[in-house]
Each structure stands twice: as structure tokens, then as C-alpha cells.
C-alpha atoms as a PDB file:
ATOM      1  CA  UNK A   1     -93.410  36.909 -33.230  1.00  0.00           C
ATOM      2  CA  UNK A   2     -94.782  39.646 -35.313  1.00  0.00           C
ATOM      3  CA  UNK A   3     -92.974  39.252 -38.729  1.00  0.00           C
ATOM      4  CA  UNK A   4     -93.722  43.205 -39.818  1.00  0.00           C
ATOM      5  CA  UNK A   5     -92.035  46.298 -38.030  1.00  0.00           C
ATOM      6  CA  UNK A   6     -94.303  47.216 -34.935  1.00  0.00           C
ATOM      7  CA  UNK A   7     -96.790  50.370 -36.362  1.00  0.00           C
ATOM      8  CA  UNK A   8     -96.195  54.049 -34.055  1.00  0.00           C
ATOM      9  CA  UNK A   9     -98.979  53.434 -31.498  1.00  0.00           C
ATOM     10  CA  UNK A  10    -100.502  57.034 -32.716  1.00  0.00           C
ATOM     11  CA  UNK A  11    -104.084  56.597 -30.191  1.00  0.00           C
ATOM     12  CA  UNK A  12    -104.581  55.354 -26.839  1.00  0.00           C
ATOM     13  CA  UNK A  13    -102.584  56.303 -23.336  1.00  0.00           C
ATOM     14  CA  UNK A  14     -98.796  55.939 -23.933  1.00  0.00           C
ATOM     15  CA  UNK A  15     -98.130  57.692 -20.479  1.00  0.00           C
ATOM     16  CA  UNK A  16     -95.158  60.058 -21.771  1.00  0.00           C
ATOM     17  CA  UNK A  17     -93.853  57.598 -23.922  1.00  0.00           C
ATOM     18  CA  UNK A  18     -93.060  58.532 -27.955  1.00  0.00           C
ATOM     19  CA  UNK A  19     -93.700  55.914 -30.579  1.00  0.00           C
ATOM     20  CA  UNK A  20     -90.015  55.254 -31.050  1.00  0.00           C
ATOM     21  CA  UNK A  21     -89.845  54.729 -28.093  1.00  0.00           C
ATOM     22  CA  UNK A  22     -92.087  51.766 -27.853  1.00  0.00           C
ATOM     23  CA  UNK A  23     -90.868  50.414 -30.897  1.00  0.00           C
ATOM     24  CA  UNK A  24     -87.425  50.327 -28.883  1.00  0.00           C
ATOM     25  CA  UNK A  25     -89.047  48.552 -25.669  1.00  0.00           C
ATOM     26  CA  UNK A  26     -90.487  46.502 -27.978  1.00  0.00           C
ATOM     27  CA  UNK A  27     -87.838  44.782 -30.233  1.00  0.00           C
ATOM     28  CA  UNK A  28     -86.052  44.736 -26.351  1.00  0.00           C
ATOM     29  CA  UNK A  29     -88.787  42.242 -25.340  1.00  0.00           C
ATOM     30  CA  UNK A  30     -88.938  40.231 -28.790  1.00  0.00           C
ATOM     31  CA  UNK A  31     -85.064  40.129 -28.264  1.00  0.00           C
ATOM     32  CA  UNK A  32     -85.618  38.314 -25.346  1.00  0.00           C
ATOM     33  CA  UNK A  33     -88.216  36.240 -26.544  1.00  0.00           C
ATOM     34  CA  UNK A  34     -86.145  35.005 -29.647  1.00  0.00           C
ATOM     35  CA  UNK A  35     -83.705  34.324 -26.898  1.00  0.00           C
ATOM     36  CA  UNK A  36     -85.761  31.817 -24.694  1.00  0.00           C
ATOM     37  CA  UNK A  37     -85.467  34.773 -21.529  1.00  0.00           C
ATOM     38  CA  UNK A  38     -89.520  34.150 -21.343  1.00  0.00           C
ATOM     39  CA  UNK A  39     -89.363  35.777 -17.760  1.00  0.00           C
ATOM     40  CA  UNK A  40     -87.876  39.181 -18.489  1.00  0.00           C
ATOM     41  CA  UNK A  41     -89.623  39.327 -22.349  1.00  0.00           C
ATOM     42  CA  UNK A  42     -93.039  38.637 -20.238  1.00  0.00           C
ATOM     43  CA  UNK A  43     -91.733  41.434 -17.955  1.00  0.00           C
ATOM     44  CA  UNK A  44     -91.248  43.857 -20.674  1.00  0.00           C
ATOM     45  CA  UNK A  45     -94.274  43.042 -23.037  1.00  0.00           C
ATOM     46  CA  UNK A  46     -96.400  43.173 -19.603  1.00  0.00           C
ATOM     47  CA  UNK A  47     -94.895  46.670 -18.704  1.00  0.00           C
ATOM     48  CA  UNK A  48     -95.854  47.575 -22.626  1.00  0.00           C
ATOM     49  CA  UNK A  49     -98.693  46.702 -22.425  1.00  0.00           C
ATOM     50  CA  UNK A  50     -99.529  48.344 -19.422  1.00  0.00           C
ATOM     51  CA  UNK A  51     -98.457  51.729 -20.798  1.00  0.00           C
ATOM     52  CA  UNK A  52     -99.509  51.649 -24.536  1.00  0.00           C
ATOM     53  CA  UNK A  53    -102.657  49.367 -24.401  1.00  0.00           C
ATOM     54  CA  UNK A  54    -103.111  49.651 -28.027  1.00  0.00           C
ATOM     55  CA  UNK A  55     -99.612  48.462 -28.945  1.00  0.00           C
ATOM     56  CA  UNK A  56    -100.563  45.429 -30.966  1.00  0.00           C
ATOM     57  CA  UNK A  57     -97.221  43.863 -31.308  1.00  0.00           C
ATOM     58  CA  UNK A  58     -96.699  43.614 -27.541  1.00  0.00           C
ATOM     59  CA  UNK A  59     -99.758  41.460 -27.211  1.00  0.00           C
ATOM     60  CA  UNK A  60     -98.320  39.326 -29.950  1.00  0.00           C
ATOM     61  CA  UNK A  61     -95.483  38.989 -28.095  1.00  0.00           C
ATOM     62  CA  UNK A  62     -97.176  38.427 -25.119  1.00  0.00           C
ATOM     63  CA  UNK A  63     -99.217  35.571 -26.614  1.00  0.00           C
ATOM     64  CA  UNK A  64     -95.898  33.601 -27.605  1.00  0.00           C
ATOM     65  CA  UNK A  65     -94.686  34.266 -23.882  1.00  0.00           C
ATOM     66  CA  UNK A  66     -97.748  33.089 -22.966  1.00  0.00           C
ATOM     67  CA  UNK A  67     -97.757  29.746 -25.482  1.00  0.00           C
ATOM     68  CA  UNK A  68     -93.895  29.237 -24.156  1.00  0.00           C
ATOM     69  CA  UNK A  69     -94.954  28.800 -20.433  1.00  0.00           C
ATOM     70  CA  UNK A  70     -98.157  26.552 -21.344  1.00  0.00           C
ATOM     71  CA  UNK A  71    -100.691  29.304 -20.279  1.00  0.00           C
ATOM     72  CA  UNK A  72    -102.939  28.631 -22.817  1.00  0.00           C
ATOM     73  CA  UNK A  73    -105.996  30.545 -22.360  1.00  0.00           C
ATOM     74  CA  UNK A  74    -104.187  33.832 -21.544  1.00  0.00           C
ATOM     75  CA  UNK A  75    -102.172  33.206 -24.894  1.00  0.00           C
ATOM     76  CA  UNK A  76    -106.069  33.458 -26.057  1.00  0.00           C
ATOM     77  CA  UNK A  77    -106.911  36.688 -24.134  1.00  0.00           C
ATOM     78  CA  UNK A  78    -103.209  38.239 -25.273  1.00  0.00           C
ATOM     79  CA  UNK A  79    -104.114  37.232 -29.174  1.00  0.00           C
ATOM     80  CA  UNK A  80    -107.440  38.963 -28.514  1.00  0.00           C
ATOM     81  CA  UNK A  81    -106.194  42.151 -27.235  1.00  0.00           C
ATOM     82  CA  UNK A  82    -103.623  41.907 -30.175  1.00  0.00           C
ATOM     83  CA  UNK A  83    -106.470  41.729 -32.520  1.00  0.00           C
ATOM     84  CA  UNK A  84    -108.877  44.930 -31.019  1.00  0.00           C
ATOM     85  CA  UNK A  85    -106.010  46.964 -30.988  1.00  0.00           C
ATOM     86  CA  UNK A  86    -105.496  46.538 -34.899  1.00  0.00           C
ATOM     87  CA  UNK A  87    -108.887  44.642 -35.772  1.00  0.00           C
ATOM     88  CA  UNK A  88    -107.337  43.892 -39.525  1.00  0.00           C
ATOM     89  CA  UNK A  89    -104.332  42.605 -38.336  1.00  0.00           C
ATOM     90  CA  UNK A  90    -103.382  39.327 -40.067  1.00  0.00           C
ATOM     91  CA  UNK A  91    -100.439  38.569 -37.826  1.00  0.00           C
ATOM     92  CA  UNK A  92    -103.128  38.834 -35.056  1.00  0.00           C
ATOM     93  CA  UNK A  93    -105.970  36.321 -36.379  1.00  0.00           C
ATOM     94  CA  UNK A  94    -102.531  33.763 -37.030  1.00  0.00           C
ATOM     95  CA  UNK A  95    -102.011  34.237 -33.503  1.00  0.00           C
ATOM     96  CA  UNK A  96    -105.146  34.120 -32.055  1.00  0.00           C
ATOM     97  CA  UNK A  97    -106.226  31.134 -34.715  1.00  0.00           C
ATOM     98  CA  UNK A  98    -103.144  29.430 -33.339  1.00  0.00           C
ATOM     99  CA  UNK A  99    -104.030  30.014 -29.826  1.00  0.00           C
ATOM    100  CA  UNK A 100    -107.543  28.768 -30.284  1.00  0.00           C
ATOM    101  CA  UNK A 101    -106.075  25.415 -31.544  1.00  0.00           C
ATOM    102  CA  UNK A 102    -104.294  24.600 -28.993  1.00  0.00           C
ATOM    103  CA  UNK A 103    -106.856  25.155 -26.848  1.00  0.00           C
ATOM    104  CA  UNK A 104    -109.426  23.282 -28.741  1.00  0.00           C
ATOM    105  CA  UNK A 105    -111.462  25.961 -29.253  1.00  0.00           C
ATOM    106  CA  UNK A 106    -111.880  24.241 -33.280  1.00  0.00           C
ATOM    107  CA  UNK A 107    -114.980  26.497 -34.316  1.00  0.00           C
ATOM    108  CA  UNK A 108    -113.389  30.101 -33.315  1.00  0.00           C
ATOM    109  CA  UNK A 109    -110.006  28.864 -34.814  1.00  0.00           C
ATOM    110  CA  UNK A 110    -112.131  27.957 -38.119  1.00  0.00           C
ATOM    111  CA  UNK A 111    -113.332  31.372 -38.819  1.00  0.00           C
ATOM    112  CA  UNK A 112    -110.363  33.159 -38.034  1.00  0.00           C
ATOM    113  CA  UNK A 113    -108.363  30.569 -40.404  1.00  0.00           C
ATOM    114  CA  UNK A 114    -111.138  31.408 -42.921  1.00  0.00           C
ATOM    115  CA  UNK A 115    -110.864  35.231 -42.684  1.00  0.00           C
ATOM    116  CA  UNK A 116    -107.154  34.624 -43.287  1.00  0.00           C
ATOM    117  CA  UNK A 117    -107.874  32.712 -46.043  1.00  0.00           C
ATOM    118  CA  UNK A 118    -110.187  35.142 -47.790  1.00  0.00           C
ATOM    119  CA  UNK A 119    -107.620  37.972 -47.276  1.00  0.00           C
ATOM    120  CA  UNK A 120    -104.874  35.650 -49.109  1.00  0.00           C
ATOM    121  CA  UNK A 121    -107.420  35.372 -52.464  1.00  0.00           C
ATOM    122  CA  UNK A 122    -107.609  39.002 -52.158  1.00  0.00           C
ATOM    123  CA  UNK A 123    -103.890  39.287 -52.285  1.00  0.00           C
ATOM    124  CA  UNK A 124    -103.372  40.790 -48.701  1.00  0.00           C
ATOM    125  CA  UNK A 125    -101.136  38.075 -47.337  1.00  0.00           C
ATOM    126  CA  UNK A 126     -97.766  38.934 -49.058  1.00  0.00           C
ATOM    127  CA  UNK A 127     -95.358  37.507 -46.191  1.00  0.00           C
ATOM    128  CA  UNK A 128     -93.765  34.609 -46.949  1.00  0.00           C
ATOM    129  CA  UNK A 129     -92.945  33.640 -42.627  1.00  0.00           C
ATOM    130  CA  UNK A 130     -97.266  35.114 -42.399  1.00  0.00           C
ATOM    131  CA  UNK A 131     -98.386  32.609 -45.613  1.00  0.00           C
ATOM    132  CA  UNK A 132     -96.066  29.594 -44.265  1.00  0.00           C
ATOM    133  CA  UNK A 133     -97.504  30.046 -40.704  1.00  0.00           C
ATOM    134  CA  UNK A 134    -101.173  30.285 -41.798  1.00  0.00           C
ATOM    135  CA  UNK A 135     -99.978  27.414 -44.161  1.00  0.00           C
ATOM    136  CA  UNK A 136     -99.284  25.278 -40.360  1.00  0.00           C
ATOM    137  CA  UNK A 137    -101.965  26.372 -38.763  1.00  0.00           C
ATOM    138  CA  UNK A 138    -104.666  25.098 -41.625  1.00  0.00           C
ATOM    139  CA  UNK A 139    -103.120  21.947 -41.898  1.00  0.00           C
ATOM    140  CA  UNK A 140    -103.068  21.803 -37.612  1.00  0.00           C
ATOM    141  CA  UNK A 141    -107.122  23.015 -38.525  1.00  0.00           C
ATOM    142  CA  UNK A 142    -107.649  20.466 -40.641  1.00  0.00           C
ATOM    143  CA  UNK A 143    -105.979  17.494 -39.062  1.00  0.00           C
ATOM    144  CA  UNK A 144    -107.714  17.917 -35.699  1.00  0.00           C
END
């Protein structure tokens, strides 16, 4: 799950809701996820989603949901979304890099691993969980 607090959605159609709002429905679907309730966090993160398109975090979350229940390519297409709605997120090129393994997809996974990696010699990546899980998914990279 996304390791930094979720950013106010401040553009796109949020039909009536406020940004604290979503934050709220939010961390009420990653509660669920961290809890293994992949039905109702997919329930949530879909309705998200839905109503505040360019929500990154609920895409992210979506992609685990997705990952959980072995739907592999629409954990690609969730990552994806995650990643135009905030186009420098890191958390979303982990995900989507991640995704992209699993489904083979070695080349995509590559440059997305090397963007990553560029942004950590810049100093960028200061997360410990972000660093550890780019960590896994280079070594999954290389090991292929």
C-alpha cells in the first residue's frame, strides 16, 4: 500500500466530495486491505475511484486488491492509472514495476525499475518501506 499520506485530490471530478474526505474513504479501504477484507477494500477503492479519478492512492490500493485476487493485468491497468494521476509518483512506478513482473512484461518493468533507480542517485527515494520494496523488486528484475 502507499507508504506516504494520500495528497488532497485538488483537480479532477470529486462529485461533492472534500479532500478530507477522500483521505477518510481512503485509509477505510487500505484498512480493509491490511486486513485481508479484499472484497469490501475492492468495493471502496472501486467507489473512489469512480468519484475522484485522479486519487492516486486509490489506484494503488486497487492494484494490491487486484495482485491479492490474481488479476494480474488489471493490477497493470490500476498501477497505470495510479501513475497518470501523479506521473512522478515513485510509489506508483514500484507498483506498476511490480505489476509488470509478475506479468512478465520484463522490458516495461526494466525502465520503470530504472527511473526508480535514477530518482534514488538523485536523492528522491527517502522511504525506507519505498527503498526496501524497490530493493525486492530489482532483485525479482534481475533474477528473472
Amino acid at each position: 500500500m502507499a507508504t506516504t499520506q494520500p495528497r488532497p485530490n485538488t483537480e479532477g471530478a470529486k462529485r461533492g466530495y472534500s479532500d478530507e474526505e477522500l483521505n477518510h474513504i481512503y485509509e477505510l479501504g487500505r484498512f480493509c486491505l491490511e486486513n485481508g477484507d479484499f472484497r469490501r477494500a475492492e468495493v471502496i477503492l472501486s467507489g473512489l475511484n469512480d468519484v475522484a479519478p485522479e486519487y492516486s492512492p486509490a489506484w494503488l490500493g486497487t492494484c494490491c486488491v487486484q495482485n491479492s485476487n490474481k488479476n494480474y493485468e488489471s493490477a497493470v491497468v490500476a498501477a497505470k492509472q495510479a501513475l497518470r494521476a501523479e506521473p512522478e509518483s515513485i510509489e506508483a512506478m514500484l507498483f506498476l514495476s511490480c505489476s509488470l513482473l509478475t506479468i512478465k512484461d520484463f522490458n516495461a518493468a526494466g525502465s520503470y525499475l530504472g527511473e526508480v533507480g535514477e530518482r534514488l542517485e538523485g536523492g528522491s527515494l527517502k522511504s525506507p518501506n519505498l527503498l526496501r520494496f524497490y530493493k525486492a523488486q530489482l532483485a525479482r528484475y534481475q533474477n528473472r
